[in-house]
C-alpha atoms as a PDB file:
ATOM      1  CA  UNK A   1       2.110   5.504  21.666  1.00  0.00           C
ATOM      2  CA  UNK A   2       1.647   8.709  20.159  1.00  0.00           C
ATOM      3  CA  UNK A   3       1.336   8.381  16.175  1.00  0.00           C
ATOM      4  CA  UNK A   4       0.987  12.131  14.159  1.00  0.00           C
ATOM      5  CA  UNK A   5      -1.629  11.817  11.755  1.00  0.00           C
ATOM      6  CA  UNK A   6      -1.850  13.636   8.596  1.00  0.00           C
ATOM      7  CA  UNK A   7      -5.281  13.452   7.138  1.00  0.00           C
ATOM      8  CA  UNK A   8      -5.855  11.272   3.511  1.00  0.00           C
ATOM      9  CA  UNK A   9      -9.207  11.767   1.721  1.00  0.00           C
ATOM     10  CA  UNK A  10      -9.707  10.672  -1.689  1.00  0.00           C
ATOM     11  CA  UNK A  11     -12.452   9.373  -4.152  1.00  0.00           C
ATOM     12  CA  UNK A  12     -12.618   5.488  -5.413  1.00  0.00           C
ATOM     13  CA  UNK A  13     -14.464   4.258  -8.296  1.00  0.00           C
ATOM     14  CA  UNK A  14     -18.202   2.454  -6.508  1.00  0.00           C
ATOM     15  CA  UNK A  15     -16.811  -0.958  -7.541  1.00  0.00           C
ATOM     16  CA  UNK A  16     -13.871  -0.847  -5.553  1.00  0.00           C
ATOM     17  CA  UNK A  17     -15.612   1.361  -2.672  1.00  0.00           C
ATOM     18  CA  UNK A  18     -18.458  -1.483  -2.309  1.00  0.00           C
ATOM     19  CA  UNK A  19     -15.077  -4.639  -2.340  1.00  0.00           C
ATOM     20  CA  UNK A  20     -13.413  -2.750   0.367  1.00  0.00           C
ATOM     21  CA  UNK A  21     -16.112  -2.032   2.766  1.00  0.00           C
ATOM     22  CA  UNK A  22     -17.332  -5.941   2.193  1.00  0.00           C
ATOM     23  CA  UNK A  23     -13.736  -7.062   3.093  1.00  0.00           C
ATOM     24  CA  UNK A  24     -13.974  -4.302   6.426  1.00  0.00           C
ATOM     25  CA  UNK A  25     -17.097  -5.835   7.395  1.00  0.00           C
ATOM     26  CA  UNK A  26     -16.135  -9.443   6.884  1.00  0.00           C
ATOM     27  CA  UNK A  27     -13.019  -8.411   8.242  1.00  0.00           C
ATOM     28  CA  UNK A  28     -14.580  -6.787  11.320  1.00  0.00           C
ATOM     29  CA  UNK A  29     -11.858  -3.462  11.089  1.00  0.00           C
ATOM     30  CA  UNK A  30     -13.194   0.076   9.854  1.00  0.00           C
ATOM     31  CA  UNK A  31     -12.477   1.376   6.298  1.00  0.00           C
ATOM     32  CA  UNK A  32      -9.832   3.601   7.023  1.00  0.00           C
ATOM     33  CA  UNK A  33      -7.958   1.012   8.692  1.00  0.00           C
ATOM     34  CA  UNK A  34      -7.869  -1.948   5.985  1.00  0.00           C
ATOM     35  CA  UNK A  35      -7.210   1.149   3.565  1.00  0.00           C
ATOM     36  CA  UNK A  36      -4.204   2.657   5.618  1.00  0.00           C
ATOM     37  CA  UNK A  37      -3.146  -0.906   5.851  1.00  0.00           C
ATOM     38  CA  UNK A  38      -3.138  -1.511   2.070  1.00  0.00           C
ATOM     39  CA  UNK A  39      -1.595   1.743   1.398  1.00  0.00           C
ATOM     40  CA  UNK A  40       1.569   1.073   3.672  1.00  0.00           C
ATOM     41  CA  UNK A  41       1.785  -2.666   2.420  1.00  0.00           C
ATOM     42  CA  UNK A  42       2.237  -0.550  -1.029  1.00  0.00           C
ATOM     43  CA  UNK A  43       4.173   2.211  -0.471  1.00  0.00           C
ATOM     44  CA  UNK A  44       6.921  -1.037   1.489  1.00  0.00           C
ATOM     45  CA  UNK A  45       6.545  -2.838  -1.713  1.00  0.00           C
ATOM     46  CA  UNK A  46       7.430   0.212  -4.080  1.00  0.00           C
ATOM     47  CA  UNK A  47      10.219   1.091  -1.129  1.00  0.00           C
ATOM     48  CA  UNK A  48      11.724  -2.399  -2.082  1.00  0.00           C
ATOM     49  CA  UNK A  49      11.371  -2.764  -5.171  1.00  0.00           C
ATOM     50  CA  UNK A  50      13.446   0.786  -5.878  1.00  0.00           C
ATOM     51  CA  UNK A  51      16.258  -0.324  -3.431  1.00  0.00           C
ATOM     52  CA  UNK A  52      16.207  -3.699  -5.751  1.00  0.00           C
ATOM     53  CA  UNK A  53      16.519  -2.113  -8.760  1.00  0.00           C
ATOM     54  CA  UNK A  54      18.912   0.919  -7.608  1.00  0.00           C
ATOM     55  CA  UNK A  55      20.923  -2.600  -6.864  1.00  0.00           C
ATOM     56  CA  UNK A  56      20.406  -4.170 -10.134  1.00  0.00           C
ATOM     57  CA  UNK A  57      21.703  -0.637 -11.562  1.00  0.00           C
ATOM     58  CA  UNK A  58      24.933  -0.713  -9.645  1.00  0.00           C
ATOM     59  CA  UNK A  59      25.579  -4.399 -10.495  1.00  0.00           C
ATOM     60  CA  UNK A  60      24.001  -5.631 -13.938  1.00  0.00           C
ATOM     61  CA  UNK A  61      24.093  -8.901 -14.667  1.00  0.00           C
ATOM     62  CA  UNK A  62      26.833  -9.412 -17.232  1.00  0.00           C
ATOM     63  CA  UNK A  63      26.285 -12.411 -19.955  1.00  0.00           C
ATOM     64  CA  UNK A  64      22.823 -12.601 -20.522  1.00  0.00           C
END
């Protein structure tokens, strides 16, 4: 399998740096991995919920 890779850096607040590699060590699975994990769990959520509410737009519920 031959994935293309675009390169992501960004900063994170200490708190949240400190949970994440905790849950990667617990975890046994680097940083970048639980994070590119998390990051496509939220960009599918946001994907669905837009579909979902482009549906709601085309079909309002009527008598509410």
């Amino acid at each position: 399998m031959n994935n293309k890779r675009q390169v992501m850096v960004f900063h994170a607040p200490k708190e949240l740096y400190e949970q994440t590699k905790d849950i990667s060590t617990e975890e046994m699975v680097s940083i970048s991995s639980l994070c590119r994990n998390a990051l496509k769990h939220l960009v599918t959520d946001y994907q669905n919920s837009r579909k979902v509410s482009s549906k709601l737009d085309e079909n309002p519920i009527v008598g509410r």
